[in-house]
PDB file of N, CA and C in Angstrom:
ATOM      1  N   UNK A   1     -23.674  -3.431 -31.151  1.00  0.00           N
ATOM      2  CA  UNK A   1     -23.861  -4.276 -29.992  1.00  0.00           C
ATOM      3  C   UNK A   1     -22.529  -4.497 -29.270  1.00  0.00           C
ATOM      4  N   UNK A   2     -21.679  -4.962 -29.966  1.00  0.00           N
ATOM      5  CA  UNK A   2     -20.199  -4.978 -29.144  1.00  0.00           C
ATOM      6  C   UNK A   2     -19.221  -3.514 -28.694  1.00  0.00           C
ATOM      7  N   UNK A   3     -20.001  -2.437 -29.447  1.00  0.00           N
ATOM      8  CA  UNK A   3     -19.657  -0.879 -28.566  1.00  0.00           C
ATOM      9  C   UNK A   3     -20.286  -1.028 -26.955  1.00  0.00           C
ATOM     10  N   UNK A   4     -21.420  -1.553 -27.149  1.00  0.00           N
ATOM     11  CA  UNK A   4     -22.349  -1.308 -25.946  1.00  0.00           C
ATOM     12  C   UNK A   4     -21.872  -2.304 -24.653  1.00  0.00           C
ATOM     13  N   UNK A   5     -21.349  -3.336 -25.398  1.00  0.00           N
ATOM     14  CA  UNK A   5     -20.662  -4.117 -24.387  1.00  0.00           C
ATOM     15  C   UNK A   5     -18.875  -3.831 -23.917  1.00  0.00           C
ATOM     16  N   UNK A   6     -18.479  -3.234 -24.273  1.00  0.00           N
ATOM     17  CA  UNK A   6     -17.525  -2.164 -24.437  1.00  0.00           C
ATOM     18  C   UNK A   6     -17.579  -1.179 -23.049  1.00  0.00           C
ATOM     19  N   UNK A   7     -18.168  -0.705 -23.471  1.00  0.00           N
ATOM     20  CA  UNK A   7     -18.974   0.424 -22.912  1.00  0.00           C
ATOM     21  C   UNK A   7     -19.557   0.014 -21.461  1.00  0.00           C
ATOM     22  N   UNK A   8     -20.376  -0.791 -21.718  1.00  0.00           N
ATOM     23  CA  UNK A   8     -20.543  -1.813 -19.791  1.00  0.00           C
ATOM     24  C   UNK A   8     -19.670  -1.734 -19.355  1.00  0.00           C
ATOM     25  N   UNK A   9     -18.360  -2.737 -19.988  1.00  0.00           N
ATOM     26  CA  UNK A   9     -17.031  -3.138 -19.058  1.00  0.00           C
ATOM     27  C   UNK A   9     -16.370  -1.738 -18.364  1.00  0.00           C
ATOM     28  N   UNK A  10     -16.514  -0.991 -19.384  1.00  0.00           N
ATOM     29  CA  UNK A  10     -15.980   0.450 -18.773  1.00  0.00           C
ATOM     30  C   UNK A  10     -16.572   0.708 -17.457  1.00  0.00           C
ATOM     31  N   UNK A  11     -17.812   1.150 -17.582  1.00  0.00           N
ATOM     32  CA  UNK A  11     -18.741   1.595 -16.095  1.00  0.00           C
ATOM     33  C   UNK A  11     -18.372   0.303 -15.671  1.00  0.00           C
ATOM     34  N   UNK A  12     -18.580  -0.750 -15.261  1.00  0.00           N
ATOM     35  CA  UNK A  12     -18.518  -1.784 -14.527  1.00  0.00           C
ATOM     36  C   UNK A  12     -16.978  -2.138 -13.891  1.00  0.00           C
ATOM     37  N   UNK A  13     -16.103  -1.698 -14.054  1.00  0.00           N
ATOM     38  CA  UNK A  13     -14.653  -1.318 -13.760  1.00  0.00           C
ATOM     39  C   UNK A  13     -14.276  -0.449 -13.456  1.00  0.00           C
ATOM     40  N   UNK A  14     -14.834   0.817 -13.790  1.00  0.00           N
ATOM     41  CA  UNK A  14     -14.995   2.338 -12.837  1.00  0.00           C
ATOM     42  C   UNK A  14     -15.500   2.272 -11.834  1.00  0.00           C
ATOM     43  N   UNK A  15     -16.925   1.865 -11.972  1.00  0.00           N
ATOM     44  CA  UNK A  15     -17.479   1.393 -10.289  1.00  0.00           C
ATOM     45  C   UNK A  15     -16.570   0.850  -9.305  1.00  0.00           C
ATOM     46  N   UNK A  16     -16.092  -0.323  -9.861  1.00  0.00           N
ATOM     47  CA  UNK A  16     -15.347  -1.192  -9.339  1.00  0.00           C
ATOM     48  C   UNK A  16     -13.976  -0.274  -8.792  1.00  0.00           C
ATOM     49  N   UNK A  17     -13.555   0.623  -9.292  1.00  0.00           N
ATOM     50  CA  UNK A  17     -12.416   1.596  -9.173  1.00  0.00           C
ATOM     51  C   UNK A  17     -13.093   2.373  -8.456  1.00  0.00           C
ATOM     52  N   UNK A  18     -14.019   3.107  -8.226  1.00  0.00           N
ATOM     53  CA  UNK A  18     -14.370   3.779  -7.696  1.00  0.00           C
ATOM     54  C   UNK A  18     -14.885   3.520  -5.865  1.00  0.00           C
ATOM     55  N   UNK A  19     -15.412   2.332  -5.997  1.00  0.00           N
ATOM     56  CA  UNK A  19     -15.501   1.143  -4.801  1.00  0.00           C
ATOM     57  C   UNK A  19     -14.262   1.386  -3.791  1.00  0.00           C
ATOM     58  N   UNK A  20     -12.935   0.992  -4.382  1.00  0.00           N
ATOM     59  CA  UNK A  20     -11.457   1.106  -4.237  1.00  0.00           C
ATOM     60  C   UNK A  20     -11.037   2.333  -4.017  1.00  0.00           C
ATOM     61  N   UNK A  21     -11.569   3.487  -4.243  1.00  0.00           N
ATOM     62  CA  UNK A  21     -11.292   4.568  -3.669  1.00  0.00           C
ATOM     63  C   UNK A  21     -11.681   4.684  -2.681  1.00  0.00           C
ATOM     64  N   UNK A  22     -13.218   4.505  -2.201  1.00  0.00           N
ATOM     65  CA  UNK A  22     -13.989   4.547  -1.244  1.00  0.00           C
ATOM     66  C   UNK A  22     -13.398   4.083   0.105  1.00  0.00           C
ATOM     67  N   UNK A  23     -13.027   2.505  -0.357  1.00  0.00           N
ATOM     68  CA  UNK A  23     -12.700   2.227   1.278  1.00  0.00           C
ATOM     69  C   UNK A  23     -10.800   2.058   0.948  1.00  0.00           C
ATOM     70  N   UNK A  24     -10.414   3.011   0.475  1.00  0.00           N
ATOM     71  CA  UNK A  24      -8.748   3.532   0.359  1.00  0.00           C
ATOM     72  C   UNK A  24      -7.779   2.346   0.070  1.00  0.00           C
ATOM     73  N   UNK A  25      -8.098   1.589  -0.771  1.00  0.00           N
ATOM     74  CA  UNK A  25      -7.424   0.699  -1.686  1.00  0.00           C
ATOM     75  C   UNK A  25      -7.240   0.666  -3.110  1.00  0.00           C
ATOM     76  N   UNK A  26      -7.360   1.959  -3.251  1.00  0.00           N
ATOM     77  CA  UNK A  26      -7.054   1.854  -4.665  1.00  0.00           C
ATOM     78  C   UNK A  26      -5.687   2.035  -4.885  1.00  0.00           C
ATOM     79  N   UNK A  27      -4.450   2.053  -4.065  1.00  0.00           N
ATOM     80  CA  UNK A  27      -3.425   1.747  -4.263  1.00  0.00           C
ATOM     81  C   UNK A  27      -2.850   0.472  -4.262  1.00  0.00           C
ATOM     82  N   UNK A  28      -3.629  -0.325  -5.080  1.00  0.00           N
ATOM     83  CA  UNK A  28      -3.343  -1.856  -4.435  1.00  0.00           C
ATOM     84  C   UNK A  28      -3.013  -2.784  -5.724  1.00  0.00           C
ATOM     85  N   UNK A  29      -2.650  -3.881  -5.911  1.00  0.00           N
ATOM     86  CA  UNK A  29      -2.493  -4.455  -6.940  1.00  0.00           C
ATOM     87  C   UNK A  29      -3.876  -4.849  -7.547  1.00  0.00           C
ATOM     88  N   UNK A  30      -4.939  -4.972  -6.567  1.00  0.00           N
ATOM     89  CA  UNK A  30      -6.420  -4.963  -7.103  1.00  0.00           C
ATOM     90  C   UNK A  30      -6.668  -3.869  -8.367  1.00  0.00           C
ATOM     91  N   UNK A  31      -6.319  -3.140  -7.855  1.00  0.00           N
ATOM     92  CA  UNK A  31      -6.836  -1.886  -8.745  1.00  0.00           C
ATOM     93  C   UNK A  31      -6.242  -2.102 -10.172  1.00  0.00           C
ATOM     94  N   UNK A  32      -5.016  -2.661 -10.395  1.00  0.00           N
ATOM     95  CA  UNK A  32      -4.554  -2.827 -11.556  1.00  0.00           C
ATOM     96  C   UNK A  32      -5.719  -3.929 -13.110  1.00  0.00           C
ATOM     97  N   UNK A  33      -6.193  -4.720 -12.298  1.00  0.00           N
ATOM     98  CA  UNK A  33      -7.047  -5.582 -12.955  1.00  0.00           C
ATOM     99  C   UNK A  33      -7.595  -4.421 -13.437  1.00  0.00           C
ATOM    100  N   UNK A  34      -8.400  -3.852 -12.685  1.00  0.00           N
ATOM    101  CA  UNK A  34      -9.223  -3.355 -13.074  1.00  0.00           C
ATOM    102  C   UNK A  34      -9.211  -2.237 -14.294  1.00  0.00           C
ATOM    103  N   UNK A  35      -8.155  -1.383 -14.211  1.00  0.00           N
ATOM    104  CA  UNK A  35      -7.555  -0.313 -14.978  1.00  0.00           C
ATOM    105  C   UNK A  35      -6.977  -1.374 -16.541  1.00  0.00           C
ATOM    106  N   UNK A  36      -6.444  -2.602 -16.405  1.00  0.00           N
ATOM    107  CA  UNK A  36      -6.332  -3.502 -17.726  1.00  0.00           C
ATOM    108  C   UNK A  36      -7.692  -3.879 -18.672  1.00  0.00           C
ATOM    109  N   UNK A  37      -9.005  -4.357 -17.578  1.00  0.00           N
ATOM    110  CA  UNK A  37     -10.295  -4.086 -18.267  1.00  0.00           C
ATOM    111  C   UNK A  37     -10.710  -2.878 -18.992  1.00  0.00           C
ATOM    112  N   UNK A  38     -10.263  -1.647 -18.577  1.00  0.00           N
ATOM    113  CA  UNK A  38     -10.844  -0.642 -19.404  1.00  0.00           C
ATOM    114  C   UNK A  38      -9.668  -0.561 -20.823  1.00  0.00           C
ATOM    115  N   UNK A  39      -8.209  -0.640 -20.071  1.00  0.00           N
ATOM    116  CA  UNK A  39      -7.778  -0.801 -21.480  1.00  0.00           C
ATOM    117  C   UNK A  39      -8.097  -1.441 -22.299  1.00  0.00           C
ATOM    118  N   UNK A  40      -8.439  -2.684 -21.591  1.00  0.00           N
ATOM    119  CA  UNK A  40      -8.338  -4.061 -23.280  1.00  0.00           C
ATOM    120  C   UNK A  40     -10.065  -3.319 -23.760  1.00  0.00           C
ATOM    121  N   UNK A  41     -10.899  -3.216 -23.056  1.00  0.00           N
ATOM    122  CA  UNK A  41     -11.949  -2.741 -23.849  1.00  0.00           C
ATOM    123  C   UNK A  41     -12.219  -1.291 -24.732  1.00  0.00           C
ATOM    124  N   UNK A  42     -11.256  -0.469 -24.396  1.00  0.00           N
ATOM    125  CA  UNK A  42     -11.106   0.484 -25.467  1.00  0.00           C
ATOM    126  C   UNK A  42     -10.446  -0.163 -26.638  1.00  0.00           C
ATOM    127  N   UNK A  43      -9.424  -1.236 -26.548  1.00  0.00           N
ATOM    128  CA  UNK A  43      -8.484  -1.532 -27.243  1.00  0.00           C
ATOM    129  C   UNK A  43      -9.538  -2.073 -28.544  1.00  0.00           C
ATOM    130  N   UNK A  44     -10.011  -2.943 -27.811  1.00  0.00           N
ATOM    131  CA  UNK A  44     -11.351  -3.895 -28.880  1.00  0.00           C
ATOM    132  C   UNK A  44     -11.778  -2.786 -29.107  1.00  0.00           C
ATOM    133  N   UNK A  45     -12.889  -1.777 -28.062  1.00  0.00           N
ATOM    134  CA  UNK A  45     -13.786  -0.895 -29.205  1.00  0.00           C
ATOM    135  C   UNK A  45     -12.822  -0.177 -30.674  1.00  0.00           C
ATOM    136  N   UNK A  46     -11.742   0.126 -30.366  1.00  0.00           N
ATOM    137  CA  UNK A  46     -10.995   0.813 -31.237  1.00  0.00           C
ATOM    138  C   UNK A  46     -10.542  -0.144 -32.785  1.00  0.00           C
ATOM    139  N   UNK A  47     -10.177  -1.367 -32.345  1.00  0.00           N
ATOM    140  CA  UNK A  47     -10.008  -2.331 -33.572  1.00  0.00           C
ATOM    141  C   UNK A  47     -11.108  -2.050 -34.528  1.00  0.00           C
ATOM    142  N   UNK A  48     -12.742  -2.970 -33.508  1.00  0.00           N
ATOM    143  CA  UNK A  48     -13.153  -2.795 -34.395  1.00  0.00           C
ATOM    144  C   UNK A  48     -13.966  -1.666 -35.145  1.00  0.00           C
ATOM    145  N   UNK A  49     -13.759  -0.600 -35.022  1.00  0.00           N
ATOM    146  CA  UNK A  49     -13.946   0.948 -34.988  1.00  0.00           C
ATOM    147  C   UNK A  49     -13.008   1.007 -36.095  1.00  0.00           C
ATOM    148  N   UNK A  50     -11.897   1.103 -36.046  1.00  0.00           N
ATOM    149  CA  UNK A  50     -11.025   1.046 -37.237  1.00  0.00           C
ATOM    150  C   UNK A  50     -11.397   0.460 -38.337  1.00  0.00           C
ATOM    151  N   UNK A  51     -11.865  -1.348 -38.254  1.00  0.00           N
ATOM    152  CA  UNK A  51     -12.455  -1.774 -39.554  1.00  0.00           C
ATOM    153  C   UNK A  51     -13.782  -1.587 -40.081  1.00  0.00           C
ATOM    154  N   UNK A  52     -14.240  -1.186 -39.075  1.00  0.00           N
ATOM    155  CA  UNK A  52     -15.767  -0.094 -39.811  1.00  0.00           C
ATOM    156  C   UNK A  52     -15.621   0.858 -40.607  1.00  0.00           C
ATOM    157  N   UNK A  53     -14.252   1.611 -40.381  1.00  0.00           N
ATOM    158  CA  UNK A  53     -14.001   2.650 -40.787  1.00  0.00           C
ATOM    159  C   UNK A  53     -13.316   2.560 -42.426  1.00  0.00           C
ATOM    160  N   UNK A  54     -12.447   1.611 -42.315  1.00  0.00           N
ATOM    161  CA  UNK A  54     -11.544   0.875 -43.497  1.00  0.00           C
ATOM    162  C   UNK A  54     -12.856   0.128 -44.512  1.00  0.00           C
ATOM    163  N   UNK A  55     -13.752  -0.059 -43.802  1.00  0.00           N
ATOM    164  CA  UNK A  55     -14.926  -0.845 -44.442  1.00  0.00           C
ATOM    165  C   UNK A  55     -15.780   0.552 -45.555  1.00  0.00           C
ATOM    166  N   UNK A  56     -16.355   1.214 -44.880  1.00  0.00           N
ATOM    167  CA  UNK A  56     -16.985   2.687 -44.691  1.00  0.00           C
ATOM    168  C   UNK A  56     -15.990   3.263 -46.103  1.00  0.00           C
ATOM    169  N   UNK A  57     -15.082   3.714 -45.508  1.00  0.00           N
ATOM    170  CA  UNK A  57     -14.141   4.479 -46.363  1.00  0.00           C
ATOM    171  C   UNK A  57     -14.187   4.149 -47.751  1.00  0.00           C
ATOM    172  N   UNK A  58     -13.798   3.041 -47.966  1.00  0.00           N
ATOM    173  CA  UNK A  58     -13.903   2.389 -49.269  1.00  0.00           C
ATOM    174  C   UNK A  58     -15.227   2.195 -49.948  1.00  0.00           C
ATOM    175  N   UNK A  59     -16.569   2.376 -49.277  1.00  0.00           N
ATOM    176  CA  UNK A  59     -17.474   1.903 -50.068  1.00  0.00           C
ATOM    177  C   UNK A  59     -18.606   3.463 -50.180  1.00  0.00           C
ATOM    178  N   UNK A  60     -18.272   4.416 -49.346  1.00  0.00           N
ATOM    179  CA  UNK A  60     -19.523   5.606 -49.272  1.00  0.00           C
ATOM    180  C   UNK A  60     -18.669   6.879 -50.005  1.00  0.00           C
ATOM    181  N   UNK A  61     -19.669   7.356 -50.995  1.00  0.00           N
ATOM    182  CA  UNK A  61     -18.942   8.524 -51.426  1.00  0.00           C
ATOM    183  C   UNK A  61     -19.313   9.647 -51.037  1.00  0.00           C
ATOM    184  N   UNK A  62     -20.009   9.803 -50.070  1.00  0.00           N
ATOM    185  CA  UNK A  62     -20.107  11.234 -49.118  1.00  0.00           C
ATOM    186  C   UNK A  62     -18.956  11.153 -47.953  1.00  0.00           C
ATOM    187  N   UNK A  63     -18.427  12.366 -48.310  1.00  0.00           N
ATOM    188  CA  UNK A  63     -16.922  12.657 -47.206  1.00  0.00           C
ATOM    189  C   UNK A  63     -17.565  12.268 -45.515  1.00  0.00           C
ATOM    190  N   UNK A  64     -19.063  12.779 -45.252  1.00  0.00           N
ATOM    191  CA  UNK A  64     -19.175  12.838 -44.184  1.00  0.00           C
ATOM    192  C   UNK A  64     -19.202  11.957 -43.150  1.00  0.00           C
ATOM    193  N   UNK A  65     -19.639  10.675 -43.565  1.00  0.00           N
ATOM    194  CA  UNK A  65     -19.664   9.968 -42.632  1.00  0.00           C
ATOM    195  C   UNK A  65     -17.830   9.197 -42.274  1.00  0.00           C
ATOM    196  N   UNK A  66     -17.545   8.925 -43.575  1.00  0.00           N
ATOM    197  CA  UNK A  66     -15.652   8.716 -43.028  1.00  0.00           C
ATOM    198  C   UNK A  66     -15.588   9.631 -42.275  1.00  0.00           C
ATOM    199  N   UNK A  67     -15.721  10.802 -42.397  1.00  0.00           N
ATOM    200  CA  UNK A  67     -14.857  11.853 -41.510  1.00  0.00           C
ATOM    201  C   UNK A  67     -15.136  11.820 -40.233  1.00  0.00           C
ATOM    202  N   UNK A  68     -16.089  11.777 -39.759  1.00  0.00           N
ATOM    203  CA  UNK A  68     -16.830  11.579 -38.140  1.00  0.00           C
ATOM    204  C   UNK A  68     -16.318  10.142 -37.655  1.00  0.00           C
ATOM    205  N   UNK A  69     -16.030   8.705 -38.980  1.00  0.00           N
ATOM    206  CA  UNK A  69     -15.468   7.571 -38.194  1.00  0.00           C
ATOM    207  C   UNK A  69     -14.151   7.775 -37.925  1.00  0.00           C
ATOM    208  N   UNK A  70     -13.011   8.718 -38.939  1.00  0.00           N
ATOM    209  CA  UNK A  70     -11.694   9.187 -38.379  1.00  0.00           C
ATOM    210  C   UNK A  70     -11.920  10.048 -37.392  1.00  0.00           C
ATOM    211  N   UNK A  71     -12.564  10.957 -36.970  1.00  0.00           N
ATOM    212  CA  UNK A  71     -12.514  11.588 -35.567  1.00  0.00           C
ATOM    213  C   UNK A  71     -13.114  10.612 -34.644  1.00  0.00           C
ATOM    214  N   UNK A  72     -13.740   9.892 -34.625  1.00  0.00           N
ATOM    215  CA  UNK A  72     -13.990   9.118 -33.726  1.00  0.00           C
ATOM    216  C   UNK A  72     -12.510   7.858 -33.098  1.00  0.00           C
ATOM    217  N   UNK A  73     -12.263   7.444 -34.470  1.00  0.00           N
ATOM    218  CA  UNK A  73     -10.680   6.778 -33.742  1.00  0.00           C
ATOM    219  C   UNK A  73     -10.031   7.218 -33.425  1.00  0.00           C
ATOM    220  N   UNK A  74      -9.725   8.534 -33.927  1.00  0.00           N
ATOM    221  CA  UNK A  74      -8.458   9.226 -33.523  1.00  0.00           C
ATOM    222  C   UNK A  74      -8.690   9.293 -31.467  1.00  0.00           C
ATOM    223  N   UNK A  75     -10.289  10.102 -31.838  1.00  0.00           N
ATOM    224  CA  UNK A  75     -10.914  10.111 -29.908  1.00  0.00           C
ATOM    225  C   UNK A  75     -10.374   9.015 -29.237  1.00  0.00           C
ATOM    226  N   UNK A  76     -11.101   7.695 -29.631  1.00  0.00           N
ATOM    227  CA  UNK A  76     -10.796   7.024 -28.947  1.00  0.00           C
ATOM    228  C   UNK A  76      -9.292   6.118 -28.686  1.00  0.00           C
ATOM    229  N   UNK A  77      -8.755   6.465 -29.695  1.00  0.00           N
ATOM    230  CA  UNK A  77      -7.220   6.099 -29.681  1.00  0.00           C
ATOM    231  C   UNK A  77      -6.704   7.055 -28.667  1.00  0.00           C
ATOM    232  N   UNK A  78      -6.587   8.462 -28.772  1.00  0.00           N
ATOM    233  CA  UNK A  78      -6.134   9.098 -27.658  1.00  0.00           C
ATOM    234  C   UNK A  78      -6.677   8.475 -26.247  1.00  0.00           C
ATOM    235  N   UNK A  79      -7.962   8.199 -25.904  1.00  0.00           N
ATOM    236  CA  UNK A  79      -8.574   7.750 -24.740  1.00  0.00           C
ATOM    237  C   UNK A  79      -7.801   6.970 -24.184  1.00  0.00           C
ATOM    238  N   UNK A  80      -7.552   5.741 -25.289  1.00  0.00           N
ATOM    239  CA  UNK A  80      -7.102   4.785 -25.046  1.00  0.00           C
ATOM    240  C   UNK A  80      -5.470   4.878 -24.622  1.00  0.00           C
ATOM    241  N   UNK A  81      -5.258   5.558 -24.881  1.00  0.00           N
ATOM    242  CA  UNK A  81      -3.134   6.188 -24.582  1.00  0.00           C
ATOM    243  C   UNK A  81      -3.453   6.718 -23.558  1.00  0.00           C
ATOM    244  N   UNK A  82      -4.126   7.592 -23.530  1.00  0.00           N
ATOM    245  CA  UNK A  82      -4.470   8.539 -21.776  1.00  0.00           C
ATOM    246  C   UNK A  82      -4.437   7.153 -20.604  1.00  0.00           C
ATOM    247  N   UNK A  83      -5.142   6.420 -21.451  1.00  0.00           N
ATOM    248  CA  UNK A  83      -5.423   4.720 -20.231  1.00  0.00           C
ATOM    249  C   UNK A  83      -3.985   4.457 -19.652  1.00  0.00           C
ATOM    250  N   UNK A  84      -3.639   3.835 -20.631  1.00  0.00           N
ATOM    251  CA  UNK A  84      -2.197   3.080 -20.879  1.00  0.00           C
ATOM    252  C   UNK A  84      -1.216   4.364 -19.501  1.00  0.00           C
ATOM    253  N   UNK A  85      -1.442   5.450 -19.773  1.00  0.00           N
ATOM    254  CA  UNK A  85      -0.246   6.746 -19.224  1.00  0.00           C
ATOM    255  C   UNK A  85      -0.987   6.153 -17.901  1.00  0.00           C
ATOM    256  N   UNK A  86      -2.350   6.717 -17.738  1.00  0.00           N
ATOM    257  CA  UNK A  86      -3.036   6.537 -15.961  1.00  0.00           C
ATOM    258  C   UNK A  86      -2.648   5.109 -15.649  1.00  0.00           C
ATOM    259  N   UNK A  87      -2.604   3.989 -16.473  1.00  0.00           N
ATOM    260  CA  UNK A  87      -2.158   2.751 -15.357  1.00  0.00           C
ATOM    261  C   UNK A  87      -0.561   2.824 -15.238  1.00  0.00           C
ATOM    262  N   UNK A  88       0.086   3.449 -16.170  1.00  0.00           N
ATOM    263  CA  UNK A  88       1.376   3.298 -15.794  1.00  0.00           C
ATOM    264  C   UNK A  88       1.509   4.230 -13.894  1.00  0.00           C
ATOM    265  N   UNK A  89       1.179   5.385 -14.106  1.00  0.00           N
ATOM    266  CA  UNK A  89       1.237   5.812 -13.307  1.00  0.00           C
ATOM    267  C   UNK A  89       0.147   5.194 -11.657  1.00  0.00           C
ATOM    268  N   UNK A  90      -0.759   4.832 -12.248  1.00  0.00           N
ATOM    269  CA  UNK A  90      -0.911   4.254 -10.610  1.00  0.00           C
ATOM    270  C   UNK A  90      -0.239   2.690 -10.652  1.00  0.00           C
ATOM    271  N   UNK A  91       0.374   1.880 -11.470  1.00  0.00           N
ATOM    272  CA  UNK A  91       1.504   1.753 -11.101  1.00  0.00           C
ATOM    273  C   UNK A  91       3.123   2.100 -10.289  1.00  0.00           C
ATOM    274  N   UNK A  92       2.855   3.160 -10.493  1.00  0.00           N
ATOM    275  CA  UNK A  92       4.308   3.979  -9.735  1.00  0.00           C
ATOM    276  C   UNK A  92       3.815   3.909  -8.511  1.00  0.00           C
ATOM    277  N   UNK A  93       2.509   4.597  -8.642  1.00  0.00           N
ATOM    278  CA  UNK A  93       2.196   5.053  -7.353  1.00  0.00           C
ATOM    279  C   UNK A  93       1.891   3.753  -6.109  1.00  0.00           C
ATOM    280  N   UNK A  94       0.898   2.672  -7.049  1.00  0.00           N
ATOM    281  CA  UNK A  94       1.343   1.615  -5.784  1.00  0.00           C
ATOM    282  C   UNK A  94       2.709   0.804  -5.181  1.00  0.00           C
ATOM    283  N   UNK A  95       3.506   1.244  -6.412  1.00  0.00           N
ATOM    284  CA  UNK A  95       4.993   0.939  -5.943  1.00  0.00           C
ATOM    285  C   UNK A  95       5.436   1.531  -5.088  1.00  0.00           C
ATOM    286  N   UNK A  96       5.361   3.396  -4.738  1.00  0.00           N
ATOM    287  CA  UNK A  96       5.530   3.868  -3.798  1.00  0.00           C
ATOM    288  C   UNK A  96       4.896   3.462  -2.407  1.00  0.00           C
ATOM    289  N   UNK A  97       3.895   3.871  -2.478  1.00  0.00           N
ATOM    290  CA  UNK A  97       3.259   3.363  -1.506  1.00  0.00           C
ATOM    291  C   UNK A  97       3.490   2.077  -0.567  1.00  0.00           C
ATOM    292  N   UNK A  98       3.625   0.713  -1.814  1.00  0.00           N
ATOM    293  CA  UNK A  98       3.882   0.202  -0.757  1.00  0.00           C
ATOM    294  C   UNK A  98       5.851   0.056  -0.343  1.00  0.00           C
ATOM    295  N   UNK A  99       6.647   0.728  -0.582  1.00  0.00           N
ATOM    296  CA  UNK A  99       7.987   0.960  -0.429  1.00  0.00           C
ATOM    297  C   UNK A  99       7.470   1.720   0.918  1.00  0.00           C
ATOM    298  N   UNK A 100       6.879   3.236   1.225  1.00  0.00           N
ATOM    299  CA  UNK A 100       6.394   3.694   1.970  1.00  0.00           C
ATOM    300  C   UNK A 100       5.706   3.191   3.259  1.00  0.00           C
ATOM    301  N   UNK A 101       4.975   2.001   3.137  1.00  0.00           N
ATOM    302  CA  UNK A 101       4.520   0.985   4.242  1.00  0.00           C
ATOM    303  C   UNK A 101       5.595   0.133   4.593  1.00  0.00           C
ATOM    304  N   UNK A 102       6.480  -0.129   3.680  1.00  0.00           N
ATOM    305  CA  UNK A 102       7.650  -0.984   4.262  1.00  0.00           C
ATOM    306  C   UNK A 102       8.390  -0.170   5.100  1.00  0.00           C
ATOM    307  N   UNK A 103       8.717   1.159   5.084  1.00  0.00           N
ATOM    308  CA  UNK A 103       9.730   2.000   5.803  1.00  0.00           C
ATOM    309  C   UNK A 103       9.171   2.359   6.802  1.00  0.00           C
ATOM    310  N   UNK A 104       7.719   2.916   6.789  1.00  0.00           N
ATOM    311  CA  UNK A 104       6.898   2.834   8.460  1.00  0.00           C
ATOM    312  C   UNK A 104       6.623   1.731   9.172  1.00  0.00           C
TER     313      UNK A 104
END
C-alpha cells in the first residue's frame, strides 16, 4: 500500500512537470518542488524496500525471492541517484536561464 502511494506522488509530480513544460516554465523555481517530491518518494519507497528486504533475507530459505528484492533496490536506488543528478542539473539550468534573462 505505501509502494502504491509512492508511486501516485510520482505520476502526480510528473504531470505536474509535465504541465511546466507545456506552458514553458519548467525552468523555474516551481519546478524544483516538484522534482524534490519524486525524490523524497523514491527515497521512502527505497527505505522501506530495503527493510523488507533485511526482513525477507533473514527469514526465507529459497535464494529467489531475496534475489529479485536486491535487484529491485539496487533499481531503484540507481533511479533514485539518476533523480538527485536530473534536479541538480535543472538546477544549473534554471540558474542559467535566469542569469540569461537578466543580461537580455
Amino acid at each position: 500500500m505505501f509502494w502504491v502511494l509512492c508511486v501516485q506522488v510520482v505520476i502526480v509530480a510528473t504531470w505536474k512537470l509535465l504541465t511546466l513544460v507545456r506552458n514553458d516554465r519548467i525552468f523555474s523555481t516551481a519546478s524544483l518542488g516538484w522534482v524534490d517530491a519524486i525524490v523524497w518518494a523514491i527515497a521512502a519507497a527505497w527505505v522501506v524496500l530495503v527493510g523488507v528486504f533485511r526482513y525477507i533475507g533473514f527469514t526465507v530459505d529459497d535464494p529467489g525471492l531475496p534475489l529479485l528484492l536486491f535487484l529491485m533496490v539496487v533499481g531503484v536506488a540507481a533511479l533514485g541517484l539518476l533523480m538527485v543528478v536530473m534536479r541538480a542539473l535543472l538546477r544549473q539550468a534554471t540558474t542559467l536561464r535566469t542569469d540569461m534573462e537578466a543580461v537580455i
